[in-house]
Protein backbone atom coordinates (compact mmCIF):
# COMPACT_ATOMS: atom_id res chain seq x y z
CA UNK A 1 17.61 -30.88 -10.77
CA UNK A 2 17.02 -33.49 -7.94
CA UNK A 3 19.50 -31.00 -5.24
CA UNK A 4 17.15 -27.86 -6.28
CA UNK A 5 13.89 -30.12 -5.60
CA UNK A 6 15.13 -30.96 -2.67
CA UNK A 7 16.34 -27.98 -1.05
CA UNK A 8 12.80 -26.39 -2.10
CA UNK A 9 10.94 -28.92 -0.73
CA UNK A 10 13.14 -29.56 2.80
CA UNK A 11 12.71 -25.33 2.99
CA UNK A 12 9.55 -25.15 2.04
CA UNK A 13 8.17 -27.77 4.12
CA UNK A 14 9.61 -25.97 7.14
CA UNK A 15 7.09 -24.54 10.05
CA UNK A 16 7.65 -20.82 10.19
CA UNK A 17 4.76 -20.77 12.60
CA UNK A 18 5.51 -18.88 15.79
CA UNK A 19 8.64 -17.45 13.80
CA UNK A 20 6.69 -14.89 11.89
CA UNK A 21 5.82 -11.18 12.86
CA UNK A 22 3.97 -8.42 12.21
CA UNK A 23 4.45 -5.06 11.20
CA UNK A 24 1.34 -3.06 10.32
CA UNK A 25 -0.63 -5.07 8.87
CA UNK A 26 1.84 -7.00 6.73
CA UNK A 27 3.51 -10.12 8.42
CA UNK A 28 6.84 -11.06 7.71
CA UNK A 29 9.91 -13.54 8.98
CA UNK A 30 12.81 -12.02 10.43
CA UNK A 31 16.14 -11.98 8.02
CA UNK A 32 17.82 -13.20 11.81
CA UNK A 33 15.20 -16.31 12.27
CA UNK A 34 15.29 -17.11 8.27
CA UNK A 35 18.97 -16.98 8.29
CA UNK A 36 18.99 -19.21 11.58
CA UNK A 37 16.56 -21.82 9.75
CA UNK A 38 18.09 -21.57 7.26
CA UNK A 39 22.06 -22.49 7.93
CA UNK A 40 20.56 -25.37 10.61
CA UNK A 41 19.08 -27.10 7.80
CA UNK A 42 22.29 -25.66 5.03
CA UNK A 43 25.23 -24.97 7.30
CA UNK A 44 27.47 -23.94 4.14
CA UNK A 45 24.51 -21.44 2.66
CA UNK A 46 25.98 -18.52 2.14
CA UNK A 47 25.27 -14.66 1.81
CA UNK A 48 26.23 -12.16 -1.24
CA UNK A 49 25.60 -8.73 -1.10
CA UNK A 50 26.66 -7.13 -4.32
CA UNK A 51 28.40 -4.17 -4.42
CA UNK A 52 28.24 -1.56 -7.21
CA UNK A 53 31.42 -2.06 -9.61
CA UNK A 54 32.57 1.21 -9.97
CA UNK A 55 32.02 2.57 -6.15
CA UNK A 56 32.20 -0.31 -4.19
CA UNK A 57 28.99 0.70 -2.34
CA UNK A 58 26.35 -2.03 -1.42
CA UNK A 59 23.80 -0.49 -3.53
CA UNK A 60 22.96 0.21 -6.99
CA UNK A 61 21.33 3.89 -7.86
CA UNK A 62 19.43 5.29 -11.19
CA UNK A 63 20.54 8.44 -9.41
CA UNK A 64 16.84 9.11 -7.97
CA UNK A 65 16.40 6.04 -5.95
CA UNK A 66 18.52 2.77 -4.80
CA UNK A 67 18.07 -0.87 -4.52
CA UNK A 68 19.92 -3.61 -3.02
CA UNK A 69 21.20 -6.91 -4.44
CA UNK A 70 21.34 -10.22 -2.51
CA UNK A 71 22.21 -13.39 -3.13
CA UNK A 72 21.60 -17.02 -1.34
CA UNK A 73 24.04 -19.66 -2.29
CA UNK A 74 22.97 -23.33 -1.08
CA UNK A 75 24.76 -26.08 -2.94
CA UNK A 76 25.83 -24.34 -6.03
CA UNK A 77 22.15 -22.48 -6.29
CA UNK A 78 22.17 -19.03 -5.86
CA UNK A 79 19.09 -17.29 -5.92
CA UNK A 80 19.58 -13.44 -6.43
CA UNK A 81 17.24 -10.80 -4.66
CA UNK A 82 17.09 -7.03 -6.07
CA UNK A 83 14.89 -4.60 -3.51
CA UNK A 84 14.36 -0.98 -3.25
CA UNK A 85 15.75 0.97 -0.46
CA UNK A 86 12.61 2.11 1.72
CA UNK A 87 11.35 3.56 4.18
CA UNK A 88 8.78 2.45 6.48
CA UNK A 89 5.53 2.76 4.55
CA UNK A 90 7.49 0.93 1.75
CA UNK A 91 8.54 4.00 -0.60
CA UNK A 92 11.59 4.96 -2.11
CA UNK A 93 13.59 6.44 -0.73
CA UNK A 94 15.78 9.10 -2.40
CA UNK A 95 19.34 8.77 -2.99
CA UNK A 96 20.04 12.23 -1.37
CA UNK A 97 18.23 11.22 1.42
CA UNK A 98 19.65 7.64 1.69
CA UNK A 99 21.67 6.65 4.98
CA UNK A 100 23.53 3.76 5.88
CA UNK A 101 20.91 2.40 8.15
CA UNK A 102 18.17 2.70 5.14
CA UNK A 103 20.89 0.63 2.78
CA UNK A 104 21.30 -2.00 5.99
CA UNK A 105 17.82 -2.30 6.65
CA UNK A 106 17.00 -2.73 2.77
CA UNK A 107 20.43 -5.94 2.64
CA UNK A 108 18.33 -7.59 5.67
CA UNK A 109 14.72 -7.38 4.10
CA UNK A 110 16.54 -8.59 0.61
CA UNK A 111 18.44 -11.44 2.40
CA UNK A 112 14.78 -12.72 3.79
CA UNK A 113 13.42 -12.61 0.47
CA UNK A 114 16.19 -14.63 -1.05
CA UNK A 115 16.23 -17.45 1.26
CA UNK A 116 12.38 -17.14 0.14
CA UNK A 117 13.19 -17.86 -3.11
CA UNK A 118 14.96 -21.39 -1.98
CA UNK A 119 11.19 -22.19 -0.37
CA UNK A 120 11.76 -21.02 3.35
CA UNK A 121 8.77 -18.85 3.96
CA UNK A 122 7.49 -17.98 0.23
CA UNK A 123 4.01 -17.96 1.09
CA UNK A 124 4.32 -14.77 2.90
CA UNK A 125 5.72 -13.09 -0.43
CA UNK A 126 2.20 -14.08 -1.72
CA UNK A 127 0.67 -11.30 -3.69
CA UNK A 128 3.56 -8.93 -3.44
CA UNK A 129 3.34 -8.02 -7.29
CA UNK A 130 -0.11 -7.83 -7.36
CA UNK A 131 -0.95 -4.07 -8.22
CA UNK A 132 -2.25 -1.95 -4.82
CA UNK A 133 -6.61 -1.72 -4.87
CA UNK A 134 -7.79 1.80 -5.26
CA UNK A 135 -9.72 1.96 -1.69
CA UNK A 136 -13.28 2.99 -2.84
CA UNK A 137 -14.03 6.21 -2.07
CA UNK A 138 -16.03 6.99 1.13
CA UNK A 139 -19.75 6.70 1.31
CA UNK A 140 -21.67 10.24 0.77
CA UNK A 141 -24.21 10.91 3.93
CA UNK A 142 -27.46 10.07 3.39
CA UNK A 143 -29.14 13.62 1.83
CA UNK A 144 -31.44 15.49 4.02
CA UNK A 145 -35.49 15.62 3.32
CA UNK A 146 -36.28 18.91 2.79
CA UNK A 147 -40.01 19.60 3.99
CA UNK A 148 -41.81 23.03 3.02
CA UNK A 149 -42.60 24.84 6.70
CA UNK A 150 -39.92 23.33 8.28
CA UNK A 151 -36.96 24.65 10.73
CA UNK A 152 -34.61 23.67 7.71
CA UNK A 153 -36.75 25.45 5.59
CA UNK A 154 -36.39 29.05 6.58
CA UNK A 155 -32.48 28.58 6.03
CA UNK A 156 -33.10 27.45 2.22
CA UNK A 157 -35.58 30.40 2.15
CA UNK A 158 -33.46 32.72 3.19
CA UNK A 159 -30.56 31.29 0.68
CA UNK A 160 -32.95 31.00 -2.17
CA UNK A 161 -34.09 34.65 -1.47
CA UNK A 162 -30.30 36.16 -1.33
CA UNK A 163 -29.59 34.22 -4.71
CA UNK A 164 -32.91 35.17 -6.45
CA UNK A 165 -31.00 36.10 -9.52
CA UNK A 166 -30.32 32.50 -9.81
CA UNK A 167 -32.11 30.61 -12.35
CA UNK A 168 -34.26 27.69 -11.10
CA UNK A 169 -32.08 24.67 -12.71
CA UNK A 170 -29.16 26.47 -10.79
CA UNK A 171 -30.70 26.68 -7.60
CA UNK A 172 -31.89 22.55 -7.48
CA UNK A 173 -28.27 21.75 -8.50
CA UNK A 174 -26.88 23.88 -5.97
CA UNK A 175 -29.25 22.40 -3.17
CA UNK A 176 -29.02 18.55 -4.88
CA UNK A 177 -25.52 18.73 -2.92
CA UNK A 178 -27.48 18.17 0.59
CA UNK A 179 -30.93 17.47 -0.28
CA UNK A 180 -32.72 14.42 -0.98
CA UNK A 181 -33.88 14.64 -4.76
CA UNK A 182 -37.51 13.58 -3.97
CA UNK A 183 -37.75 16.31 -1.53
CA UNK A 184 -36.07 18.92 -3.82
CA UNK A 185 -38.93 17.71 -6.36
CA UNK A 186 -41.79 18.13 -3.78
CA UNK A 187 -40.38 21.56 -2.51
CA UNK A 188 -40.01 22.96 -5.93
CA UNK A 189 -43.35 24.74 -6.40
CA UNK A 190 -42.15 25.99 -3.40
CA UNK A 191 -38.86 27.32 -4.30
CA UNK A 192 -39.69 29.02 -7.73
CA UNK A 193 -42.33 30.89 -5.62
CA UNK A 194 -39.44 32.19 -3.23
CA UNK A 195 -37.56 33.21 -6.73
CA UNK A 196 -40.03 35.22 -8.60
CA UNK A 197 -40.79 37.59 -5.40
């Protein structure tokens, strides 16, 4: 217990400042500069990448998608990494659309995130399994005032006129869309005038 405590803590405790980069908007350490931190402090550390028992490939399939599995080995403690192959905006990617470089890519990313688990880095894993926020939908424009007399007016009197079949509840609904309702209510009078003629 002491040897895992302290390869946490001497990993953890590690600066990563000026080491980490950005991507979008997700930062993210290199598998090259966590790997180089990494065997200065462990220089027997070692890498696993786990290959598929029955075709020898470096990735495991459910035969829609892939994922990768890593393993970190520092003094007997391996720590064992399992990530998705992906593409850039971090989906899936289909096995019949899977290349070499996509499996490579995915062995590097999972090698970071193992060495994570021994401490080096963690903190930027923070909140990876937390489920993605909805982005609230986009504000509506502020409705129009619709004034009787108007330049706006003559258009809703011409559309009111050309739909005068329309029942009155109908025709409010239908102009709610872009009008303010407090203008729609003054206007009214107005509008079932523009119906009955």
């Amino acid at each position: 217990m002491a040897t895992q405590k302290s390869i946490y803590n001497t990993l953890s405790s590690l600066s990563i400042k000026g080491k980490v980069e950005r991507k979008g908007n997700l930062d993210y350490l290199s598998w090259a500069n966590a790997w180089a931190m990494l065997k200065e402090k462990y220089p027997n550390a070692q890498r696993t990448v786990y290959e598929h028992d029955h075709t020898g490939l470096s990735y495991f399939t459910d035969g829609r998608t892939a994922y990768v599995k890593v393993g970190i080995t520092i003094n007997d403690l391996e720590h064992i990494d399992m990530l998705p192959v992906m593409d850039y905006r971090n989906n899936s990617i289909s096995v019949d659309k899977l290349t070499s470089m996509d499996v490579n890519k995915a062995i590097q990313r999972s090698t970071a995130k193992a060495i994570a688990m021994h401490g080096l880095g963690l903190t930027l894993w923070t909140g990876e399994d937390v489920p993605e926020l909805v982005a609230p939908a986009p504000k509506k424009a502020a409705k129009k005032a619709l004034k009787v007399g108007d330049a706006n007016w003559k258009k809703v009197e011409a559309w009111v006129k050309a739909n005068s079949t329309k029942k009155i509840d109908e025709v409010m609904k239908t102009l709610s869309d872009g009008y303010s309702e407090s203008s729609l209510k003054s206007a009214k009078k107005a509008i079932e005038k523009l119906l009955v003629t």
